[in-house]
C-alpha atoms as a PDB file:
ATOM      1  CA  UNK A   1     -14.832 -95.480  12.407  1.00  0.00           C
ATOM      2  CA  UNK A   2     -11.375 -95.959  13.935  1.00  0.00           C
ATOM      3  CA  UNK A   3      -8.602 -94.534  11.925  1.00  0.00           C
ATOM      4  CA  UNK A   4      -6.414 -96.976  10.314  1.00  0.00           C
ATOM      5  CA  UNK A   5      -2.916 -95.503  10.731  1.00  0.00           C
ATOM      6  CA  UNK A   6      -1.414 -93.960  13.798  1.00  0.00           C
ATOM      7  CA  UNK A   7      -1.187 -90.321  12.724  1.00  0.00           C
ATOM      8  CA  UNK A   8       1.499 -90.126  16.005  1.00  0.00           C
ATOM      9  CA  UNK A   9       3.497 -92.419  13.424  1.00  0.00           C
ATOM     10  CA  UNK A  10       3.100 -90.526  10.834  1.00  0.00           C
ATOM     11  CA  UNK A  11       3.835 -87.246  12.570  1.00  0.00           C
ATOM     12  CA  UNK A  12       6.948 -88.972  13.704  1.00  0.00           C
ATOM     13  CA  UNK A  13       8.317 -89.696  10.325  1.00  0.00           C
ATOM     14  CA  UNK A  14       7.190 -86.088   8.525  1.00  0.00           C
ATOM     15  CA  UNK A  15       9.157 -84.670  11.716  1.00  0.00           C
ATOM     16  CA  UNK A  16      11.883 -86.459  11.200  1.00  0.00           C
ATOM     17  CA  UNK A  17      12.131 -85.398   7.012  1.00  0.00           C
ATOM     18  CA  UNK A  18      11.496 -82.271   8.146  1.00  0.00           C
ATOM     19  CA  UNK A  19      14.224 -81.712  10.541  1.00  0.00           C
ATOM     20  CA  UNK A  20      16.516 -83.290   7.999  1.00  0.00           C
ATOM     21  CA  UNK A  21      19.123 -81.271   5.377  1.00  0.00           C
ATOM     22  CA  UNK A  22      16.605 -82.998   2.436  1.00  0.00           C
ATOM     23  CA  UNK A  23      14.809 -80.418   0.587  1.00  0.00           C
ATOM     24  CA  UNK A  24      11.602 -80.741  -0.705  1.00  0.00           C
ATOM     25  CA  UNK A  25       8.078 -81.992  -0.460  1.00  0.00           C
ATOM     26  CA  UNK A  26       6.733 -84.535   1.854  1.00  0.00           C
ATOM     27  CA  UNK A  27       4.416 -87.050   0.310  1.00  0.00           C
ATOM     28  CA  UNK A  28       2.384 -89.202   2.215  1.00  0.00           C
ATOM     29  CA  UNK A  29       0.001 -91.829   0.807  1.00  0.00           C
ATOM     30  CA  UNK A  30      -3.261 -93.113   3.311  1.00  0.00           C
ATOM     31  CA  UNK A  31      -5.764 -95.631   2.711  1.00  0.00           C
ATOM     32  CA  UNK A  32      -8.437 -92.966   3.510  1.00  0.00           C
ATOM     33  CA  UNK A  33     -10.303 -89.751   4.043  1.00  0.00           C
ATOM     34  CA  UNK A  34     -10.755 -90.303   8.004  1.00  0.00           C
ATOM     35  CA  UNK A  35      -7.165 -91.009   8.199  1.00  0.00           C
ATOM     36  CA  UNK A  36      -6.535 -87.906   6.183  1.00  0.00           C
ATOM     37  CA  UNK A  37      -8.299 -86.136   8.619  1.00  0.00           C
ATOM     38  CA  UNK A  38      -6.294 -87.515  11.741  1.00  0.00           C
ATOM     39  CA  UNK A  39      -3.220 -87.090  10.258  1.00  0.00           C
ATOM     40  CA  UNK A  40      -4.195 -82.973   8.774  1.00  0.00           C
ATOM     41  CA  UNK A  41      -5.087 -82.582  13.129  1.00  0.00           C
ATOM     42  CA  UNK A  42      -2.284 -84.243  14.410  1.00  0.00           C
ATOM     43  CA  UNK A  43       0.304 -82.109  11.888  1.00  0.00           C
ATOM     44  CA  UNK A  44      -1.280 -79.212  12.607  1.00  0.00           C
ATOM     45  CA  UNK A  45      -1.020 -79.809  16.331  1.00  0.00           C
ATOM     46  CA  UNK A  46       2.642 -80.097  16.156  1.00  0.00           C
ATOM     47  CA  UNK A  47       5.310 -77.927  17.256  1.00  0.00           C
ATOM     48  CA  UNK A  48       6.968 -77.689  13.937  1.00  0.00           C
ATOM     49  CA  UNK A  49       3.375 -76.918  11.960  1.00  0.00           C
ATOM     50  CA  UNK A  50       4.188 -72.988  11.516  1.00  0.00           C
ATOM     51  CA  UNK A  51       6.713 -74.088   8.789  1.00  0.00           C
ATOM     52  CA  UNK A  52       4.635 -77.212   7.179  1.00  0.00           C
ATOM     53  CA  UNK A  53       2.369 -76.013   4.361  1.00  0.00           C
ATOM     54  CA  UNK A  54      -0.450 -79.115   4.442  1.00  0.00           C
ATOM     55  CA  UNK A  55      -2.343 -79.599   1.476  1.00  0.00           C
ATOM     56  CA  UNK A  56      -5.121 -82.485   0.405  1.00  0.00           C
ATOM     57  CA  UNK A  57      -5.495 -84.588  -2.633  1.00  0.00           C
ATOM     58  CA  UNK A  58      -8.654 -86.908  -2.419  1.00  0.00           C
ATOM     59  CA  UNK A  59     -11.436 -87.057  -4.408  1.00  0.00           C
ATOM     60  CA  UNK A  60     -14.128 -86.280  -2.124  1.00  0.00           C
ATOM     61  CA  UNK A  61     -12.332 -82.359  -2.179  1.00  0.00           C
ATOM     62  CA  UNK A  62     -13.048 -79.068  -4.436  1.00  0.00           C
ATOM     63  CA  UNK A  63     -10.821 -79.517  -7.454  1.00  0.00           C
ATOM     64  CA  UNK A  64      -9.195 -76.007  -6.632  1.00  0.00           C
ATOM     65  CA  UNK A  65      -8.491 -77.242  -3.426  1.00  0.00           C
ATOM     66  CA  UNK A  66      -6.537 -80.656  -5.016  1.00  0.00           C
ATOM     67  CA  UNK A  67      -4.555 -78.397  -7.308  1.00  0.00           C
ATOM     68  CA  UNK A  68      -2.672 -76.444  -4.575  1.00  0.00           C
ATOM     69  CA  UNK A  69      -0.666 -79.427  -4.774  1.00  0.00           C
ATOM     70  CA  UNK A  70       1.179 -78.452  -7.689  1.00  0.00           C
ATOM     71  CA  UNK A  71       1.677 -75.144  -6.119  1.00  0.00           C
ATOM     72  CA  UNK A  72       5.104 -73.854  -4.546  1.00  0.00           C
ATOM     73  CA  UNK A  73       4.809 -73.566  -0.868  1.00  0.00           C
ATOM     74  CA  UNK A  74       5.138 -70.066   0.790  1.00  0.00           C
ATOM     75  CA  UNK A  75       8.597 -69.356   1.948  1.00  0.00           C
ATOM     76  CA  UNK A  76      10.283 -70.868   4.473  1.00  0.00           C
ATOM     77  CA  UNK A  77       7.571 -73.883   4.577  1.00  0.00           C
ATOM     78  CA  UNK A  78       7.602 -77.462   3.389  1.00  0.00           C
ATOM     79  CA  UNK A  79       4.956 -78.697   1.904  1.00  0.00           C
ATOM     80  CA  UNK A  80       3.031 -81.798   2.933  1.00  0.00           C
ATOM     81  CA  UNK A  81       0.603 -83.501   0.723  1.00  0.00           C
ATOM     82  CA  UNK A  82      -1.964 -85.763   1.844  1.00  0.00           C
ATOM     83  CA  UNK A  83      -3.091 -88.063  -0.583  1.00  0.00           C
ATOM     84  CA  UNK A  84      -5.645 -91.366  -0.303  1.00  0.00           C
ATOM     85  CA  UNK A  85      -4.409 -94.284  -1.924  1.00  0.00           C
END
């Protein structure tokens, strides 16, 4: 199935937080676990993904794996959570 956000979008605005004076996380809400998906690959492909700590909340993940997002990113990262509607 076709993804239905344009994770080039989305990498545009998590970019543009990023590069900004704000501190902290980076939440950002998709309608599903596909568009996860694109959206994980196209972060990771970016030039800023050394400093973005990416973590997943969705149902259809290890509950360990859905509680990193209460977890402190290392240092010197932001963290990004992925989360399905």
């Amino acid at each position: 199935a076709v993804p239905k956000v344009h994770p080039e979008l989305v990498l545009a605005v998590v970019e543009f937080f990023h590069g900004s004076s704000m501190d902290g996380a980076i939440l950002v809400f998709l309608p599903g676990a596909q568009d996860m998906m694109a959206v994980e690959a196209a972060l990771e492909g970016a030039r800023c993904s050394a400093s973005l700590w990416i973590v997943k909340c969705h149902s259809g993940l290890p509950s360990q794996e859905q509680r990193l997002v209460f977890n402190s990113p290392p240092k010197g990262s932001r963290k990004v959570v992925l989360s399905t509607n």
